[in-house]
N, C-alpha and C. Protein backbone atom coordinates (compact mmCIF):
# COMPACT_ATOMS: atom_id res chain seq x y z
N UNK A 1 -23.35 -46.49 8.51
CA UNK A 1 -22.68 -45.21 8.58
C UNK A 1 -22.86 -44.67 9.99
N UNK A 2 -21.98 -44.14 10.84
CA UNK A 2 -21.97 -43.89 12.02
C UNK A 2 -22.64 -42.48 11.94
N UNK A 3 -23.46 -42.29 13.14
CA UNK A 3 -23.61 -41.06 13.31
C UNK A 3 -22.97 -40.28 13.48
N UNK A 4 -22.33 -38.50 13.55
CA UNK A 4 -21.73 -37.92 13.73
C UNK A 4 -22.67 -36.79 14.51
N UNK A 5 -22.28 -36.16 16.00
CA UNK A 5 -22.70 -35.37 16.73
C UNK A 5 -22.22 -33.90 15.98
N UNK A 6 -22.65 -32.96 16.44
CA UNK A 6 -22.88 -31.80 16.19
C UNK A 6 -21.40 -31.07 16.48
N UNK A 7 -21.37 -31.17 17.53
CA UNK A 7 -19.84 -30.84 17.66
C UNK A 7 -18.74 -30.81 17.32
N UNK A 8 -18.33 -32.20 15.83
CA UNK A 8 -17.06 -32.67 15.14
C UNK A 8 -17.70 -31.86 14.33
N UNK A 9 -19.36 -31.81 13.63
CA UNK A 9 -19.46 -31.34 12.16
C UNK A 9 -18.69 -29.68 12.70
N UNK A 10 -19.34 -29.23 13.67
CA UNK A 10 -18.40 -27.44 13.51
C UNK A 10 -17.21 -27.40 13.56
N UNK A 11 -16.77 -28.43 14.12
CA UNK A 11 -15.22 -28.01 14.30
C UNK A 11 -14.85 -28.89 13.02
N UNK A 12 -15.16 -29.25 12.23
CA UNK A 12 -14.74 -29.06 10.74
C UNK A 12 -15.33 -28.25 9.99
N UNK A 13 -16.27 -27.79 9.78
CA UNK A 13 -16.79 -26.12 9.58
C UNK A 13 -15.76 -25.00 9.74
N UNK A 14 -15.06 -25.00 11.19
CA UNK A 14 -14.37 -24.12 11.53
C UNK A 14 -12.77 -24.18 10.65
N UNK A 15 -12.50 -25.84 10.71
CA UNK A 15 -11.00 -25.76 10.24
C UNK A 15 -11.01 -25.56 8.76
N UNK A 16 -12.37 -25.82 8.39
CA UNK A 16 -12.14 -25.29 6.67
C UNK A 16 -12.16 -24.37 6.23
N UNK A 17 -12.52 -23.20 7.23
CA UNK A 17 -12.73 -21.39 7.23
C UNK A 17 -11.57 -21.58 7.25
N UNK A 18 -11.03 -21.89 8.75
CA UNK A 18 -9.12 -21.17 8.92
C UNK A 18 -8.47 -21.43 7.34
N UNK A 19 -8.63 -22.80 6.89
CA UNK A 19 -7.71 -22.89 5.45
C UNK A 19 -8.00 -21.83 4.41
N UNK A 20 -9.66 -21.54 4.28
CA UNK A 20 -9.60 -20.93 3.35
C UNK A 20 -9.04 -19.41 3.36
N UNK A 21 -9.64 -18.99 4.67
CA UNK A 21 -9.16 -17.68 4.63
C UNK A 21 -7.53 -17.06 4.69
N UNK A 22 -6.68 -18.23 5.13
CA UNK A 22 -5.52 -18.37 5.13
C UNK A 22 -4.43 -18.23 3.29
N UNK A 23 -5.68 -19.42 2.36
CA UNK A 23 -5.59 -19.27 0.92
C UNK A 23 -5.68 -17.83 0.64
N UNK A 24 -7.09 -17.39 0.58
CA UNK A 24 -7.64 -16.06 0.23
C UNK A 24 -6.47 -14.67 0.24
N UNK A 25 -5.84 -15.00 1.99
CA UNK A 25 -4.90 -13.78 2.10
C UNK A 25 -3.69 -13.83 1.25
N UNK A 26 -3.13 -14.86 0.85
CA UNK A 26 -2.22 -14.94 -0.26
C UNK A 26 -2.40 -14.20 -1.36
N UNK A 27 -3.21 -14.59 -1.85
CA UNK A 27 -3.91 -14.24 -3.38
C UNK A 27 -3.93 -12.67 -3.41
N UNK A 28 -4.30 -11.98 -2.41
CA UNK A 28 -4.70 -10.80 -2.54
C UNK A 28 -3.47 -9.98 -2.19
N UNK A 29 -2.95 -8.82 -2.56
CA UNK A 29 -1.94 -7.66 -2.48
C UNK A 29 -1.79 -6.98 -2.17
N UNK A 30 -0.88 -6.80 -0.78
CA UNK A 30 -0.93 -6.31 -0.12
C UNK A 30 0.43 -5.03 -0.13
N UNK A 31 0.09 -3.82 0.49
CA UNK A 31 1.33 -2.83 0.20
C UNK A 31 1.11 -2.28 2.01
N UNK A 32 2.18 -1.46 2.37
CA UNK A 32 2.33 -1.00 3.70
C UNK A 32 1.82 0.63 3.79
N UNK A 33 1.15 0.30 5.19
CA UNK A 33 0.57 1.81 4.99
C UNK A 33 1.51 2.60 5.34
N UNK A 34 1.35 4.22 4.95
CA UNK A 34 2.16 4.65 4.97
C UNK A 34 1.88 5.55 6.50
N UNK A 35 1.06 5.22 7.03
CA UNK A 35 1.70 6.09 8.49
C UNK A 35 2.35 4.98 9.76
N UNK A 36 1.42 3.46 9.66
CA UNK A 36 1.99 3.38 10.55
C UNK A 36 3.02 1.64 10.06
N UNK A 37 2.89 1.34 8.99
CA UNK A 37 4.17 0.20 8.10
C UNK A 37 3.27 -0.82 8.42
N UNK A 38 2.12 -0.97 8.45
CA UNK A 38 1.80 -2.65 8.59
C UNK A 38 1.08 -2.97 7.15
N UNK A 39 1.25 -3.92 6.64
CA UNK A 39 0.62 -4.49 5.83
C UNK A 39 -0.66 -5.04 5.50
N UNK A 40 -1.33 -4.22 4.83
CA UNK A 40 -2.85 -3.64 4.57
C UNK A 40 -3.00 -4.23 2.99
N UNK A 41 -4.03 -4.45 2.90
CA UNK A 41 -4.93 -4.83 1.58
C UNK A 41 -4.41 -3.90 0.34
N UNK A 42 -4.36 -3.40 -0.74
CA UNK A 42 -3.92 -2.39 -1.82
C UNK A 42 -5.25 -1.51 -2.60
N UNK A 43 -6.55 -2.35 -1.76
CA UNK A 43 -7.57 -1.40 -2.49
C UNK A 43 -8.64 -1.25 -0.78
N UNK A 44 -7.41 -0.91 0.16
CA UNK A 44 -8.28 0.02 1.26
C UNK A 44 -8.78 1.23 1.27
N UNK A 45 -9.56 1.78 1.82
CA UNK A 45 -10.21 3.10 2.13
C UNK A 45 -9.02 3.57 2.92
N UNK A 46 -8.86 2.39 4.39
CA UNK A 46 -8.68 2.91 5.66
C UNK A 46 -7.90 2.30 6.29
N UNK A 47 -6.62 2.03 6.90
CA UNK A 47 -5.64 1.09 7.23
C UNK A 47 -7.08 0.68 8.90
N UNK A 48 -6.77 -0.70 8.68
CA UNK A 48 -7.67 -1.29 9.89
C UNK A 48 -6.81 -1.81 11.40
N UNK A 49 -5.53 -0.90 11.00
CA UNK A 49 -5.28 -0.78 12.72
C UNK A 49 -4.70 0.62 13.24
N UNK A 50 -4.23 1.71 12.09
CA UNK A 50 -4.09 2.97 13.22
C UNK A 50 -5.65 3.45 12.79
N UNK A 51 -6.28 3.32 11.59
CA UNK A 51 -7.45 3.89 11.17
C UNK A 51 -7.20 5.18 10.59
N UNK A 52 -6.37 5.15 10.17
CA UNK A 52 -5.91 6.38 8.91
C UNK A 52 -6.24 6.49 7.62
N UNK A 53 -7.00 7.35 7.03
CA UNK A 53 -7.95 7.07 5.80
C UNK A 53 -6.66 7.33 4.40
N UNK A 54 -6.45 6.04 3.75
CA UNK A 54 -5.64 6.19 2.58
C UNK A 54 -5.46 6.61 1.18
N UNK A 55 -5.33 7.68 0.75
CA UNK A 55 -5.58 8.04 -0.67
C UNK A 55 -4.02 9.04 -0.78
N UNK A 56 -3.99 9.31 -2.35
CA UNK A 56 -2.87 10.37 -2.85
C UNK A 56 -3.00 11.06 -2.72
N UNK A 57 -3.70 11.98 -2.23
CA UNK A 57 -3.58 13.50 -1.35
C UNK A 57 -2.85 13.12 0.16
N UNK A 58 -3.21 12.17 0.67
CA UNK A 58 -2.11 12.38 2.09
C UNK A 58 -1.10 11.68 1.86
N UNK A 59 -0.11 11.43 0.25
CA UNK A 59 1.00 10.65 0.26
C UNK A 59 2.01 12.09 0.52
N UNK A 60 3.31 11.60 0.59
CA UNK A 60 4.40 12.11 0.48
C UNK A 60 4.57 13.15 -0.45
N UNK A 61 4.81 14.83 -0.62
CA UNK A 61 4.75 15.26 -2.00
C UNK A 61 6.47 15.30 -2.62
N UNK A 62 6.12 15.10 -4.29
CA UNK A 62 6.68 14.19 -5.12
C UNK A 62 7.69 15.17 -5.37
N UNK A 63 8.82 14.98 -5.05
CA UNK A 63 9.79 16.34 -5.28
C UNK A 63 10.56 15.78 -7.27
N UNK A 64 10.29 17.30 -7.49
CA UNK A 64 11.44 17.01 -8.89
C UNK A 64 12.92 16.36 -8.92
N UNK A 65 12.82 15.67 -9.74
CA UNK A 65 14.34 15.04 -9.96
C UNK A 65 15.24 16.15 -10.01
N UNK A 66 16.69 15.68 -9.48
CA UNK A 66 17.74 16.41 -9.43
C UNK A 66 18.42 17.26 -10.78
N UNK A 67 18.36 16.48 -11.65
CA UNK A 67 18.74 17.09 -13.13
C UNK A 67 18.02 17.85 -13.45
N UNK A 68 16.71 17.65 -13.20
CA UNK A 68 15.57 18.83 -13.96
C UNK A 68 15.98 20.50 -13.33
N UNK A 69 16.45 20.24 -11.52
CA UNK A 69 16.86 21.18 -11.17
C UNK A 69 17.66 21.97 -11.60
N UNK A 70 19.19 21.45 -11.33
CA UNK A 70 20.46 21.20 -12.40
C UNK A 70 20.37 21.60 -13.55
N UNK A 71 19.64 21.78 -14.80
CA UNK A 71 19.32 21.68 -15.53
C UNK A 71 19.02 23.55 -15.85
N UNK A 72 17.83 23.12 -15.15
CA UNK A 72 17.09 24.77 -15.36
C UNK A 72 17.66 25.56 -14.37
N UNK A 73 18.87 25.51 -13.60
CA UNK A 73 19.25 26.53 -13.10
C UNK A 73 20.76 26.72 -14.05
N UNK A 74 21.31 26.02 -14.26
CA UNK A 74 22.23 26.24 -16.20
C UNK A 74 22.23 26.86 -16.65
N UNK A 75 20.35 26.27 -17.29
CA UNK A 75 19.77 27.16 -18.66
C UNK A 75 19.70 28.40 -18.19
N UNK A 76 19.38 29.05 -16.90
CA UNK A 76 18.95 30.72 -16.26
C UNK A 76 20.30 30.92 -16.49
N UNK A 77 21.76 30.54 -15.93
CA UNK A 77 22.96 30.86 -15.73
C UNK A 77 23.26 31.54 -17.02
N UNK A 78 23.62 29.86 -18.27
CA UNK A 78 23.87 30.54 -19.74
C UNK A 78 22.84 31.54 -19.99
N UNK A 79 21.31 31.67 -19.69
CA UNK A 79 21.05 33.08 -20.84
C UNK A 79 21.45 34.19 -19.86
N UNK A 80 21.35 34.08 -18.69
CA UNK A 80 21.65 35.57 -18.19
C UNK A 80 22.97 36.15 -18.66
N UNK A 81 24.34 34.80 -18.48
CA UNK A 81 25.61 35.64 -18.99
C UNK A 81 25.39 35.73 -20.51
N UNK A 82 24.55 34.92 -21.42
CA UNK A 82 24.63 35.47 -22.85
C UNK A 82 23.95 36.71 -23.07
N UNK A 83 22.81 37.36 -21.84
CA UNK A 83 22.35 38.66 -22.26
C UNK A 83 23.59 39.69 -21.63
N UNK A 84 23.92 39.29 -20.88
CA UNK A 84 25.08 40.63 -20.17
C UNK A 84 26.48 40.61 -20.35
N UNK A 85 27.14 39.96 -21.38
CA UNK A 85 28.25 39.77 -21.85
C UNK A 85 28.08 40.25 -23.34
């Protein structure tokens, strides 16, 4: 069996990290942050390139659907003209 120097064993050490970690990033799910669009992990604290700390208090706030609007400004319309008619 030939000897093998120190130098081939790391640099196969090394190329079996690159594969795995290459596997690993697949597997895991990723969503875009929302300040600056790059694609970040889905259970971050902290996007790891503008460094913007991520949670639902600094999302977007959630406006009511259009019908609900629509809707309850109607319902005010019909009772006001059914009380004053």
């Amino acid at each position: 069996m030939p000897a093998r120097d120190q130098h081939s064993i790391d640099d196969d050490w090394l190329d079996t990290d690159a594969e795995s970690q290459a596997e690993d990033s697949e597997d895991e799910p990723t969503v875009p942050c929302r300040y600056c669009r790059r694609e970040i992990l889905e259970d971050c604290d902290r996007c790891p390139y503008c460094e913007q700390y991520i949670s639902s208090e600094d999302g977007p706030p959630i406006s009511k659907p259009r019908w609900i609007i629509a809707g309850t400004l109607l319902c005010l319309f019909l009772a006001y003209w059914w009380i004053f008619n």
